[in-house]
Protein backbone atom coordinates (compact mmCIF):
# COMPACT_ATOMS: atom_id res chain seq x y z
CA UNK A 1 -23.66 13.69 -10.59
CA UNK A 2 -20.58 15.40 -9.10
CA UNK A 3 -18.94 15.84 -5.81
CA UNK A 4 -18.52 19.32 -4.42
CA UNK A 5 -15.11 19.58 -5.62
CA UNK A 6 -16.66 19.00 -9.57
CA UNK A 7 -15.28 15.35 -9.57
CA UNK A 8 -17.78 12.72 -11.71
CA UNK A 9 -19.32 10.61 -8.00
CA UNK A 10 -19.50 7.87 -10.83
CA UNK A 11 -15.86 7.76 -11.44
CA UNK A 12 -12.69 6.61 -9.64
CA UNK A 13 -10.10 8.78 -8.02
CA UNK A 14 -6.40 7.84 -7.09
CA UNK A 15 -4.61 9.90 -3.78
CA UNK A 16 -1.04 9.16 -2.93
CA UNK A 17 -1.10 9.67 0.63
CA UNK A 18 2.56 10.38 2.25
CA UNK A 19 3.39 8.29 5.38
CA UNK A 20 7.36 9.33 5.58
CA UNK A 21 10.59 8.27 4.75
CA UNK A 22 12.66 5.81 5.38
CA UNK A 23 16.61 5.25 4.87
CA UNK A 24 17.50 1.20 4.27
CA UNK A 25 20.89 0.66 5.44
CA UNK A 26 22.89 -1.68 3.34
CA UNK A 27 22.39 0.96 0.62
CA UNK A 28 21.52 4.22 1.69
CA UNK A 29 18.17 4.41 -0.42
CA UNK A 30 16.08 6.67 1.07
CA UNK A 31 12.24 5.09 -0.06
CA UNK A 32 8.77 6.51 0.77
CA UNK A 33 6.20 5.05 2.72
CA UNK A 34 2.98 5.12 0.92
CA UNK A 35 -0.56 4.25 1.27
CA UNK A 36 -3.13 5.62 -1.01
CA UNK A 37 -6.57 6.82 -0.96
CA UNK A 38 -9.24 5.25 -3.96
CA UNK A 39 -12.69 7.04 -4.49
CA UNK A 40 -15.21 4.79 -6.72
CA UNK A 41 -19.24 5.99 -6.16
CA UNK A 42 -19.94 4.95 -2.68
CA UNK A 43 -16.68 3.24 -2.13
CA UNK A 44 -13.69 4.98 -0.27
CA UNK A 45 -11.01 2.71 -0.03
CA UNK A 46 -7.79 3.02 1.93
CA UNK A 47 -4.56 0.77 0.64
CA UNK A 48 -2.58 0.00 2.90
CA UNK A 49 -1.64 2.14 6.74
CA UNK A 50 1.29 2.72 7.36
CA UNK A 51 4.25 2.51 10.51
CA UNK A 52 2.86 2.64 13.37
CA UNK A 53 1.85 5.99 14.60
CA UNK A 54 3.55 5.83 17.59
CA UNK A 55 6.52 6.43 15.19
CA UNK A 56 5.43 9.82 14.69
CA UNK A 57 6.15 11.17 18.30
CA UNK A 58 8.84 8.55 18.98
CA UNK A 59 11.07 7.60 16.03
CA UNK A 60 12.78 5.49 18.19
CA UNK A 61 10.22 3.05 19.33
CA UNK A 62 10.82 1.38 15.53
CA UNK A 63 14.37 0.09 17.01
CA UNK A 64 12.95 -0.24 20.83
CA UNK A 65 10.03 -2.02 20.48
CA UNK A 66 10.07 -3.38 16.36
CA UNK A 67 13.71 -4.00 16.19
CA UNK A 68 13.46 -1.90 12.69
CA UNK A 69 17.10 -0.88 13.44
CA UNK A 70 18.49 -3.90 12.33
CA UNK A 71 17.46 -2.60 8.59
CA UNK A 72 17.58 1.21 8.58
CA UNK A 73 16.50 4.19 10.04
CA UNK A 74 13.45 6.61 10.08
CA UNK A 75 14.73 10.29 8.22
CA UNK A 76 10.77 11.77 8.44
CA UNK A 77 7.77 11.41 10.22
CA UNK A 78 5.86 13.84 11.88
CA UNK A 79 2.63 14.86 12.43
CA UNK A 80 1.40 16.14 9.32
CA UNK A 81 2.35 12.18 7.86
CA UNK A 82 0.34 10.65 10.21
CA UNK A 83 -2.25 8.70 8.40
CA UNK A 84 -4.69 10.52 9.94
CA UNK A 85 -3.65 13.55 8.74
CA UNK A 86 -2.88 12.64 4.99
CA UNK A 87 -6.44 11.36 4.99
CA UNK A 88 -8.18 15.16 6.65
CA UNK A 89 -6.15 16.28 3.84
CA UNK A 90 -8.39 14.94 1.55
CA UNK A 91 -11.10 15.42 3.64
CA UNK A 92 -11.77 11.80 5.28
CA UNK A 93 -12.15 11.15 8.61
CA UNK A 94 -11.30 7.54 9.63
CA UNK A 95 -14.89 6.65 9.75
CA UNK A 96 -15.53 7.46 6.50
CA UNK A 97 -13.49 4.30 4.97
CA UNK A 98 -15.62 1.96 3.54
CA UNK A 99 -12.44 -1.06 2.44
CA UNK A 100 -9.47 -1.66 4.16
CA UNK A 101 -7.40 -2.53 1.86
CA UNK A 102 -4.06 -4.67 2.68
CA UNK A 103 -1.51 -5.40 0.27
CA UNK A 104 0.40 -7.49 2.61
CA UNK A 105 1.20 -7.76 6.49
CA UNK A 106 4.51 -6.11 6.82
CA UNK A 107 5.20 -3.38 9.19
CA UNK A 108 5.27 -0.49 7.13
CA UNK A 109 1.91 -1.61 5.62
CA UNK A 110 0.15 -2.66 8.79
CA UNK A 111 0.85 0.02 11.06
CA UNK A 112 -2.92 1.44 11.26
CA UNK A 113 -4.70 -1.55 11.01
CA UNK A 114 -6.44 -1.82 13.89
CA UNK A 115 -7.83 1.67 13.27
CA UNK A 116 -10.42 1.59 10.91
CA UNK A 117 -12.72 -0.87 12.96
CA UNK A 118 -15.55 0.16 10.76
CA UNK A 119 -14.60 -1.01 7.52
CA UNK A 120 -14.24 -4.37 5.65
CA UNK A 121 -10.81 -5.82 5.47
CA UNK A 122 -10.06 -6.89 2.05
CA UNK A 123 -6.71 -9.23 1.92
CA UNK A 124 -5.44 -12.26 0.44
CA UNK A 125 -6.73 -15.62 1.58
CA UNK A 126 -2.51 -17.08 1.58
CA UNK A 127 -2.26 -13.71 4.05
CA UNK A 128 -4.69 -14.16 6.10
CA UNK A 129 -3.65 -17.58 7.05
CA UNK A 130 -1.03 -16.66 9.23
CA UNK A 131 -2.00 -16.54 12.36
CA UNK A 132 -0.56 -13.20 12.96
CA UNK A 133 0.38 -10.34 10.73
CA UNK A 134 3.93 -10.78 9.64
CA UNK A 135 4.53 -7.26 10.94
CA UNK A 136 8.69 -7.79 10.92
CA UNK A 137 11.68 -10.33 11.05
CA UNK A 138 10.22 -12.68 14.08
CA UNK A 139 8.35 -9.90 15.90
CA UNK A 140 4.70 -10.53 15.51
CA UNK A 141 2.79 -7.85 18.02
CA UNK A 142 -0.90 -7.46 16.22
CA UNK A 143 -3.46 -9.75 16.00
CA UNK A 144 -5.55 -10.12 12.75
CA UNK A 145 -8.77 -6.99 13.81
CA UNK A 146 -11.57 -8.20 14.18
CA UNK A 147 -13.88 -7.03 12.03
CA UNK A 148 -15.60 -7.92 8.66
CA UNK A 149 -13.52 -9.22 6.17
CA UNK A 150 -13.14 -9.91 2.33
CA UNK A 151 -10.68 -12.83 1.81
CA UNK A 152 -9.45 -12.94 -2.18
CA UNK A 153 -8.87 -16.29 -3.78
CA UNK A 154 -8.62 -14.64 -7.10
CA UNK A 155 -8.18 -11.08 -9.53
CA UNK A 156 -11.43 -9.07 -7.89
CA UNK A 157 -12.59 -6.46 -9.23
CA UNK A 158 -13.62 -4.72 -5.54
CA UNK A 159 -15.28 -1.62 -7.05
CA UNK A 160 -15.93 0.00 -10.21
CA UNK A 161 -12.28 0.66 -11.80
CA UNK A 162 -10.95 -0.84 -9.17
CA UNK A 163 -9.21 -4.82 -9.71
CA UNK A 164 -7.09 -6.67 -7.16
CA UNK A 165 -4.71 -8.76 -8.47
CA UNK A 166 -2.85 -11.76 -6.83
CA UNK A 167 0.48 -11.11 -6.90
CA UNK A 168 2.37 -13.82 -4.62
CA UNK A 169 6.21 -13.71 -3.87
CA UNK A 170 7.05 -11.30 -1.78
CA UNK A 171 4.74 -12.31 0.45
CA UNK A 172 2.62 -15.51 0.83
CA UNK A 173 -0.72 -13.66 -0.21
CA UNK A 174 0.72 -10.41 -1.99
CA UNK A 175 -1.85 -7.76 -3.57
CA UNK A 176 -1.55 -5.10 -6.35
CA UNK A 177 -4.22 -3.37 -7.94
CA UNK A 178 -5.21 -2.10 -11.63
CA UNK A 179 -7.37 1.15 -11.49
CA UNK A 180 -9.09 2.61 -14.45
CA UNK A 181 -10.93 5.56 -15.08
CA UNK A 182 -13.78 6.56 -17.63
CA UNK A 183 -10.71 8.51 -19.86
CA UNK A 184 -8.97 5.47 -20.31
CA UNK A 185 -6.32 6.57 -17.95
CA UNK A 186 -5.13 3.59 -15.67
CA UNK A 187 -2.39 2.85 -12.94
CA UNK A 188 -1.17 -0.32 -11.55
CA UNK A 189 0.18 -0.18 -8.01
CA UNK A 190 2.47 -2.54 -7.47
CA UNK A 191 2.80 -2.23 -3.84
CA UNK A 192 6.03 -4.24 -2.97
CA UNK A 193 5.78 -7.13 -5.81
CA UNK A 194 7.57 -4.40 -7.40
CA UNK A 195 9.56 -2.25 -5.03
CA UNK A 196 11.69 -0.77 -7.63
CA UNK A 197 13.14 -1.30 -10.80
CA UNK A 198 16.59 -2.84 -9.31
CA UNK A 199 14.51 -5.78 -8.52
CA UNK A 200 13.50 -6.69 -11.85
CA UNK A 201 17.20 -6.46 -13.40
CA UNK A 202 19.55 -6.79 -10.29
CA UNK A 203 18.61 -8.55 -7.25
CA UNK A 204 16.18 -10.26 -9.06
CA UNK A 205 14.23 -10.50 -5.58
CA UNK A 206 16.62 -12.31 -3.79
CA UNK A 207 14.81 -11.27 -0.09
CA UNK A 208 11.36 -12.66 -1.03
CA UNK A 209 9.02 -15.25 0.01
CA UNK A 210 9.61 -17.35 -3.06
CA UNK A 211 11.95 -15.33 -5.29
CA UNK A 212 10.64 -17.49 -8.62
CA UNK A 213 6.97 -16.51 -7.64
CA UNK A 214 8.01 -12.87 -7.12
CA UNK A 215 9.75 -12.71 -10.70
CA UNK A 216 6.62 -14.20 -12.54
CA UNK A 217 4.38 -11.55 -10.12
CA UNK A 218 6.20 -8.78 -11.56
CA UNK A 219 6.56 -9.66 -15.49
CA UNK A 220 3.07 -10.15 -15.23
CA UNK A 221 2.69 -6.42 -13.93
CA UNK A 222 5.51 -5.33 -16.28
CA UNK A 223 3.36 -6.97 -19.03
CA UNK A 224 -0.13 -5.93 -17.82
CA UNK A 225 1.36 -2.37 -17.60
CA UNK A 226 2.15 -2.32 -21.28
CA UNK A 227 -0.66 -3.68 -22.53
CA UNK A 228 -3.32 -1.35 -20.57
CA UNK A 229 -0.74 1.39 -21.19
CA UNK A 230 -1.02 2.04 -17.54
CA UNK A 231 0.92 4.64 -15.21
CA UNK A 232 2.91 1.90 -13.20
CA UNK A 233 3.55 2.90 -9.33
CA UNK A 234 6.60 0.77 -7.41
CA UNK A 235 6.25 0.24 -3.85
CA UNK A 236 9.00 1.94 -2.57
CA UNK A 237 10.94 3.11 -5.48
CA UNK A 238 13.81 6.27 -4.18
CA UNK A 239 13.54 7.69 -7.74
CA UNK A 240 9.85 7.91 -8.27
CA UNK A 241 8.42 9.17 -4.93
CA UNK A 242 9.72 12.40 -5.58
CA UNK A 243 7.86 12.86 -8.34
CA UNK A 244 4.80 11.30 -7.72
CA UNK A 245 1.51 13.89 -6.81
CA UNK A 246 0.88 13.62 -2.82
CA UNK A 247 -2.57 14.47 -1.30
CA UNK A 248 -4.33 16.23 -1.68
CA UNK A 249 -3.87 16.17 -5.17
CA UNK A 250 -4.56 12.97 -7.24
CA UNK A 251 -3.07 10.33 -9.35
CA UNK A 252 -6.53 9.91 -11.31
């Protein structure tokens, strides 16, 4: 079977969906905000939401009410980079989300969490035991949603092609994913064990969690990468996001 756009309903899809930019002071790197949209049969899984949308209409509630400020600046965010928008470009309504994917609790991946009420959080165990998303610095303004939830004590394969993998360090309960499609195409999303390459040959995570459990995270996706000969996506990487396909076109 196929969907009405002639995509295999049997297969997995991968959407880059394009929640802004952001410029990080103490270097000037201007990174992307992603979150990105997975299609496997009946699954529809969104990774990941965001800033909050209030950002959108009022940049400056990130250093009013977040206390962002402190580490850089919003350059872009408007309307059409709303989350809900990305996701009508692909033609998926909010509803329609079957997972709830979260790679970990910061603010720029938490920001639309509360807005998918109707579909199973999936998150790390080691995240989920805060007792708050850890949202940014000491601020700590959402509560965990409360809806149903998939806690992951292990590498879970969530849906056909689709295989979260533990990746602890940056944060306590840190997930990135492998996808893999029937041509024997794959990606691994790194989310923010990998931010960009600097951190695997510079900084050598210095800012994490547990630096030493960040490095062994990100060989391991370095290495898994290789061997799969997999398309690897950074979480936030200034030279990458430019060239990466945004919705509605797709990864996969």
């Amino acid at each position: 079977m196929t969907t009405a756009d002639g995509f295999p309903s049997d297969d997995v899809s991968l959407t880059i969906l394009d929640l802004g930019l952001f410029e990080v002071h103490d270097d000037g790197r201007l990174i992307g905000i992603p979150a990105y949209l997975i299609r496997s049969g009946p699954a529809l899984l969104l990774v990941d939401t965001g800033f909050p949308a209030a950002y959108a209409h009022d940049p400056a509630a990130a250093g009013r009410s977040d206390g962002l400020d402190a580490f850089g600046v919003i350059r872009a965010l408007d309307a059409t980079q709303t989350l809900v928008a990305q996701l009508a470009r692909c033609a998926v309504a909010p509803a329609m989300i079957t997972h709830l994917v979260l790679t970990h609790s910061h603010i720029d991946h938490v920001g639309g969490l509360h807005a998918f009420p109707g579909a199973t959080l999936v998150l790390d165990r080691a995240e989920r035991a805060a007792p708050r998303p850890l949202y940014w610095g000491d601020r700590r303004p959402l509560a965990w949603p409360d809806q149903p939830q998939h806690l992951i004590d292990a590498d879970t394969r969530i849906a056909p092609g689709v295989t979260l993998l533990r990746t602890p360090g940056h944060t306590p309960g840190h997930l990135s994913l492998l996808i893999e499609a029937r041509d024997g195409r794959s990606v691994v999303l790194a989310a923010d064990a990998i931010s960009r390459p600097h951190e695997l040959t510079e900084d050598r995570f210095a800012g994490a969690w547990d630096p030493a459990l960040a490095r062994a995270s990100a060989r391991r996706l370095v290495a898994l990468a290789a061997e799969r000969r997999a398309t690897l996506i950074y979480g936030h990487d200034p030279a990458q996001w430019p060239s990466l396909p945004k919705a509605p076109a797709r990864v996969l």
